[in-house]
Protein backbone atom coordinates (compact mmCIF):
# COMPACT_ATOMS: atom_id res chain seq x y z
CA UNK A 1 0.00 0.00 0.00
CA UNK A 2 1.58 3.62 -1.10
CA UNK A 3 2.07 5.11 1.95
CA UNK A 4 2.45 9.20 1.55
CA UNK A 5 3.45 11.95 4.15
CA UNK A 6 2.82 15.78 3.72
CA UNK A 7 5.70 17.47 5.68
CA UNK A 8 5.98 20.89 6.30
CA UNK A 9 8.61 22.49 9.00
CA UNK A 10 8.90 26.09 11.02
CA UNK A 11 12.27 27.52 12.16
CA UNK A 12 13.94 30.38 13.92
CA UNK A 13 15.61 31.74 10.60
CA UNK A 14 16.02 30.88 6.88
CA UNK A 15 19.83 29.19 7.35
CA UNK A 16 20.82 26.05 9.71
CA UNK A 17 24.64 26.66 8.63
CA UNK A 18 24.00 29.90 10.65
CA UNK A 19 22.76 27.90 13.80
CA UNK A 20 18.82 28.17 12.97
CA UNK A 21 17.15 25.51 14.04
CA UNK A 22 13.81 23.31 13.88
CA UNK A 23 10.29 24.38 15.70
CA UNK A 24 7.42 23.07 14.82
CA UNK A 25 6.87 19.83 12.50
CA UNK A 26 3.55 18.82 11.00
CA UNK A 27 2.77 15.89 9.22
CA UNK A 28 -0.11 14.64 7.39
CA UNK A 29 -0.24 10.76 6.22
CA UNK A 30 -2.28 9.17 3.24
CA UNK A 31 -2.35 5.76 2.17
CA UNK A 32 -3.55 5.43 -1.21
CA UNK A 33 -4.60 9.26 -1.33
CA UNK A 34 -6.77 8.90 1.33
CA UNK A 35 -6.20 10.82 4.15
CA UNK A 36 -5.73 8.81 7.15
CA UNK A 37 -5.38 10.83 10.28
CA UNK A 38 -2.33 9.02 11.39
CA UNK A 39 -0.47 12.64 11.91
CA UNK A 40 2.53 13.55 13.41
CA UNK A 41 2.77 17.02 15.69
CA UNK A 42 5.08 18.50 17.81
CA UNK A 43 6.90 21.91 18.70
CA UNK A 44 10.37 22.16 19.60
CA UNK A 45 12.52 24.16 21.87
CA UNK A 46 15.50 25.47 19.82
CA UNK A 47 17.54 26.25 22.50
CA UNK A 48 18.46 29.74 21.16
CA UNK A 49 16.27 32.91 19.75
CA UNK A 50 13.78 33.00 17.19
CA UNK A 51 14.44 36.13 14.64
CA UNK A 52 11.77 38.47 14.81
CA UNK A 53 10.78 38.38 11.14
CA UNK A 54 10.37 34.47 11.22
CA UNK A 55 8.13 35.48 14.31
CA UNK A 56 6.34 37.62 12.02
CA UNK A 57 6.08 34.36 9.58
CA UNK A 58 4.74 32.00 11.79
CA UNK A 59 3.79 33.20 15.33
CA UNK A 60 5.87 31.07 17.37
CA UNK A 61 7.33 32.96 20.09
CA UNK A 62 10.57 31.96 22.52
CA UNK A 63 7.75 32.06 25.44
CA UNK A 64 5.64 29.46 23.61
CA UNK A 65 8.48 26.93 23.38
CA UNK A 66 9.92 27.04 26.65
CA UNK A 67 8.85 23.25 27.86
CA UNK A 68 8.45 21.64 24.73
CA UNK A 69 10.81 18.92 24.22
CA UNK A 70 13.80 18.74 22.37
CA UNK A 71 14.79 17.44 18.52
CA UNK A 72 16.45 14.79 20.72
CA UNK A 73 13.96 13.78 22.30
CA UNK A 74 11.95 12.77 19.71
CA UNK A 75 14.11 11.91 16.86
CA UNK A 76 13.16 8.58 17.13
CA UNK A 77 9.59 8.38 17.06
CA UNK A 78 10.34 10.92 14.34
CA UNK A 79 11.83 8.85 12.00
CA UNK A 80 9.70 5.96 12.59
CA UNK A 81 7.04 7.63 11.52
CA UNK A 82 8.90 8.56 8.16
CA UNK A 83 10.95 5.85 7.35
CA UNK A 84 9.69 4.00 4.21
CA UNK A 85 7.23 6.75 3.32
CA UNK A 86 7.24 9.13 -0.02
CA UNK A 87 7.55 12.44 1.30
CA UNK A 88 5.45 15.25 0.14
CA UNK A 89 6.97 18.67 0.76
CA UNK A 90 6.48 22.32 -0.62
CA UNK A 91 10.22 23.53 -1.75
CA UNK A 92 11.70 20.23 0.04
CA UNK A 93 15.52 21.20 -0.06
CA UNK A 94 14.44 23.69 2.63
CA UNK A 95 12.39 21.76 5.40
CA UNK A 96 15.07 18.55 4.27
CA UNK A 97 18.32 20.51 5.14
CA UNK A 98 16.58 21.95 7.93
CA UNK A 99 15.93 18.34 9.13
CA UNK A 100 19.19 16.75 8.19
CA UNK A 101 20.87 19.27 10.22
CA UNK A 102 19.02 18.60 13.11
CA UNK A 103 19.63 14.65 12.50
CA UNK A 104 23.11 15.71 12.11
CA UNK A 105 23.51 17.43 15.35
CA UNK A 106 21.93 14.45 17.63
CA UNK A 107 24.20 12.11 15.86
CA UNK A 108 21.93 10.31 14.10
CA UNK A 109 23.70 8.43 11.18
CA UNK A 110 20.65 8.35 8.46
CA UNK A 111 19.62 10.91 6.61
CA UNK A 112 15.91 11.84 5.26
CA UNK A 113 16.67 11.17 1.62
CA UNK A 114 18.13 7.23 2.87
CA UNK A 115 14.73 7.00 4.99
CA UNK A 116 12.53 8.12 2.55
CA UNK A 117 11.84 9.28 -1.24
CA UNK A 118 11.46 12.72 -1.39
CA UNK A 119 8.82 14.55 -3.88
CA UNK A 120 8.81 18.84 -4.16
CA UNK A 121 5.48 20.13 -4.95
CA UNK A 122 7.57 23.54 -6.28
CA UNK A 123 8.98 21.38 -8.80
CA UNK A 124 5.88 19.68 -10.01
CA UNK A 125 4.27 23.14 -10.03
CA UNK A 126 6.84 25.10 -11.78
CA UNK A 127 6.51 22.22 -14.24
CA UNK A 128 2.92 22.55 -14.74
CA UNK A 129 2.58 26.41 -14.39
CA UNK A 130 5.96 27.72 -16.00
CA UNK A 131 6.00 31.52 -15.52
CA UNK A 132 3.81 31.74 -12.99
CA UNK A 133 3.67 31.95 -8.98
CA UNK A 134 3.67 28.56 -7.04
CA UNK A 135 3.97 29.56 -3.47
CA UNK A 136 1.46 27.39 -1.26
CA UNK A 137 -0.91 29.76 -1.06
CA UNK A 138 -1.11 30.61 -5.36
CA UNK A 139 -1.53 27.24 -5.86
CA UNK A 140 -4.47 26.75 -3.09
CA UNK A 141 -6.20 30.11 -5.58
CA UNK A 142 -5.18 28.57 -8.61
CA UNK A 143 -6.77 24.79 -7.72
CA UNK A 144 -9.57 26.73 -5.32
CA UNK A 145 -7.94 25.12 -2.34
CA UNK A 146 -9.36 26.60 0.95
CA UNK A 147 -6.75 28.36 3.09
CA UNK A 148 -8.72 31.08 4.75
CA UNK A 149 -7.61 29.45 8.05
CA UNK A 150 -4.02 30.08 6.80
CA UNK A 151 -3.27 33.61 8.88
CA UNK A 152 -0.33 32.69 9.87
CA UNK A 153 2.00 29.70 8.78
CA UNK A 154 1.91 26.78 10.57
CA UNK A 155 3.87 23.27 10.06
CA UNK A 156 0.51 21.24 10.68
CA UNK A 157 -1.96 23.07 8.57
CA UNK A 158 -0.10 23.92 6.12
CA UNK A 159 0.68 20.08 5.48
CA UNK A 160 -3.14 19.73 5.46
CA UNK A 161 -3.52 22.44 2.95
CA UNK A 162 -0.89 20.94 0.63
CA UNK A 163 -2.21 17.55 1.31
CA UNK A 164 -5.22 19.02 -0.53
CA UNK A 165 -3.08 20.96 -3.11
CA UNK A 166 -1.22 18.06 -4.21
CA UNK A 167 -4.45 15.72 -4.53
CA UNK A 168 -6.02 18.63 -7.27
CA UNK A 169 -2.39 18.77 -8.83
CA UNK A 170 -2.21 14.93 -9.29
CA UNK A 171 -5.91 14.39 -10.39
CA UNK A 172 -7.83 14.81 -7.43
CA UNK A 173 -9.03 11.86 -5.05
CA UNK A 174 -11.88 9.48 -4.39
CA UNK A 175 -12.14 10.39 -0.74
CA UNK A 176 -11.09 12.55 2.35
CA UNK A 177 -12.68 9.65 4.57
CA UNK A 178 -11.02 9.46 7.53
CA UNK A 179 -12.50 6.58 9.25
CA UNK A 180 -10.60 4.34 7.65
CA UNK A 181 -12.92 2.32 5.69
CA UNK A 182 -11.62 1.83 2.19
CA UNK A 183 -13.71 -1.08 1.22
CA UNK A 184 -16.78 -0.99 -1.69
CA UNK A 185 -19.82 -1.52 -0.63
CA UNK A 186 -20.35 -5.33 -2.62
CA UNK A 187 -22.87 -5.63 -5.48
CA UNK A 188 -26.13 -8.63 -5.80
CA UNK A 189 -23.44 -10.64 -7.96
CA UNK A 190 -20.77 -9.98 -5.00
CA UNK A 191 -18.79 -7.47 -7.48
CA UNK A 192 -17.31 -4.54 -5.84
CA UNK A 193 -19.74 -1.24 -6.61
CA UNK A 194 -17.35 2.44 -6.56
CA UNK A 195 -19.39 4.09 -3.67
CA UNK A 196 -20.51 7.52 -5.05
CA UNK A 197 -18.25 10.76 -4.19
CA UNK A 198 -19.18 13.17 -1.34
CA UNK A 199 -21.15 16.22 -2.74
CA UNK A 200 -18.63 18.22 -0.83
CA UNK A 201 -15.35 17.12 -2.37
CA UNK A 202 -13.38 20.51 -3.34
CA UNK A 203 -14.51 21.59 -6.96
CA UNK A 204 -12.70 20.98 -9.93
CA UNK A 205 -10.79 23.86 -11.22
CA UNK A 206 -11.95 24.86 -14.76
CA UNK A 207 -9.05 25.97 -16.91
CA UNK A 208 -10.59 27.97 -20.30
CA UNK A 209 -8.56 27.69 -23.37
CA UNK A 210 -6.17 30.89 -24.40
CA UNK A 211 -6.66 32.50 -27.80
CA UNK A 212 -3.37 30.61 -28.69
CA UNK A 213 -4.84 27.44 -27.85
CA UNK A 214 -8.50 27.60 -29.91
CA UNK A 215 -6.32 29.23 -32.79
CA UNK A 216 -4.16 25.86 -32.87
CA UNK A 217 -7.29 23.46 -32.08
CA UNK A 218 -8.94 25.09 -35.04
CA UNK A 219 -5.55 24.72 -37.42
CA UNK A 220 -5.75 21.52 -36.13
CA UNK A 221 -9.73 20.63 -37.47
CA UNK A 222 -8.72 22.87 -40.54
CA UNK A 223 -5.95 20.02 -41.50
CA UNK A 224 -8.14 17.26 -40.29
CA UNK A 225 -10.91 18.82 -42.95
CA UNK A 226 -8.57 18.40 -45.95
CA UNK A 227 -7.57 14.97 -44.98
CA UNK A 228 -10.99 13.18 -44.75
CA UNK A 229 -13.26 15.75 -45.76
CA UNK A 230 -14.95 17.12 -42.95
CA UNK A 231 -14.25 16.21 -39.35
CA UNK A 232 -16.64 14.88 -36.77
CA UNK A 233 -16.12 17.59 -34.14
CA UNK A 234 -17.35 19.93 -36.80
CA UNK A 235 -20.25 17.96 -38.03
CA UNK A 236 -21.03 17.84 -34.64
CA UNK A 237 -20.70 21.19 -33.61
CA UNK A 238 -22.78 22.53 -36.97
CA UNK A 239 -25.74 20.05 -35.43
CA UNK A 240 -25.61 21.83 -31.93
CA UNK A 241 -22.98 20.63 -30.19
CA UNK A 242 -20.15 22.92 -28.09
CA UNK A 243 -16.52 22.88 -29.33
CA UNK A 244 -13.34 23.24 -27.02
CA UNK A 245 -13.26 26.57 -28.72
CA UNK A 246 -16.38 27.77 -27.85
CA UNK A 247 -16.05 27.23 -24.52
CA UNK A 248 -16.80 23.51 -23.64
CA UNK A 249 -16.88 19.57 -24.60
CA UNK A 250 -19.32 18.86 -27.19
């Protein structure tokens, strides 16, 4: 069974070469793209000062982590958790050196990338949207992801958010079910029957075709005319039907 973790991390500053360290890490788990509610939660004490502007960032004040435990002290139920798992992270080289650094400095001899494959949303998004802006939240307007609860950054909900995120990106999914119940309700001949999707999955996004694209579809039907003599979408279309370029699937 694919097992999946959305990852996200919080520090005191943008550089662990320059001492910053780990604060907060949330984790989300899905086993074949369903979310599970297996998560992972903690805050960290840092043992030195949070910069005020990643204060600004995320909230997280010096005050707030005073008794929370140590990376130490829960590096191992840490990578438990991880090991074996494809991790899902937004810009991963950044929450990954964060989190090797932090392995480094209790001694522990494995890194993330030998406990787990790593996937970067940026890079699938920069892929798919060249050009354009793929921080978490453009990508939660672009794929009408909800993040109004997103005031502030947070390691835990913003792994939910790009839980969602990465579900649209990669086709959407059957369920958010999180009672763990995966099976098909059984048919009269004993055949597995799809069980219906929830009227309140998120909506599909609906991309409309640029000018450049319905000028190269139509090119396209022009050279399909003069090689068999009229094509169907245009038959169809002249009988009632909607093209791609007029706005929708005949």
């Amino acid at each position: 069974m694919t097992r999946q973790i959305v990852l996200d991390t919080e520090t005191t500053g943008l550089e662990p070469k320059q001492g910053h360290r780990v604060i907060e890490i949330g984790c989300v788990e899905m086993k074949e793209r369903r979310l599970t509610g297996n998560n992972f939660h903690v805050y960290l004490q840092p043992d030195r000062e949070i910069d005020a502007g990643a204060i600004e960032v995320h909230g997280i004040t010096n005050e707030f982590l005073a008794d929370k435990p140590r990376f130490a002290d829960i590096v191992e139920d840490l990578m438990a958790y991880l090991r074996g798992a494809e991790l899902i992270i937004h810009n991963a080289p950044f929450d990954v050196g964060f989190l090797n650094h932090e392995l480094h400095l209790v001694g522990h001899e494995e890194t993330l990338e030998q406990a787990c494959k790593i996937t970067d949303t940026l890079t699938m998004a920069r892929k798919l949207h060249p050009g354009q802006r793929n921080s978490l939240d453009a990508l939660c307007q672009r794929y009408d992801v909800d993040n109004t609860r997103r005031t502030k950054h947070g390691a835990l909900l913003d792994a939910e958010i790009l839980a969602d995120v990465y579900l649209m990106m990669t086709g959407g999914q059957a369920s958010l079910s999180l009672d763990g119940d995966d099976s098909d309700e059984a048919g009269s001949d004993g055949a597995a029957v799809p069980r219906r999707l929830s009227a309140e999955r998120p909506r599909l996004p609906v991309i409309p075709l640029s000018e450049a694209e319905r000028q190269a579809h139509e090119a396209m039907l022009d050279r399909l005319d003069q090689a068999s003599g009229g094509s169907l979408w245009r038959r169809e279309r002249a009988q009632g039907g909607r093209s791609v370029g007029d706005g929708g699937a005949s």
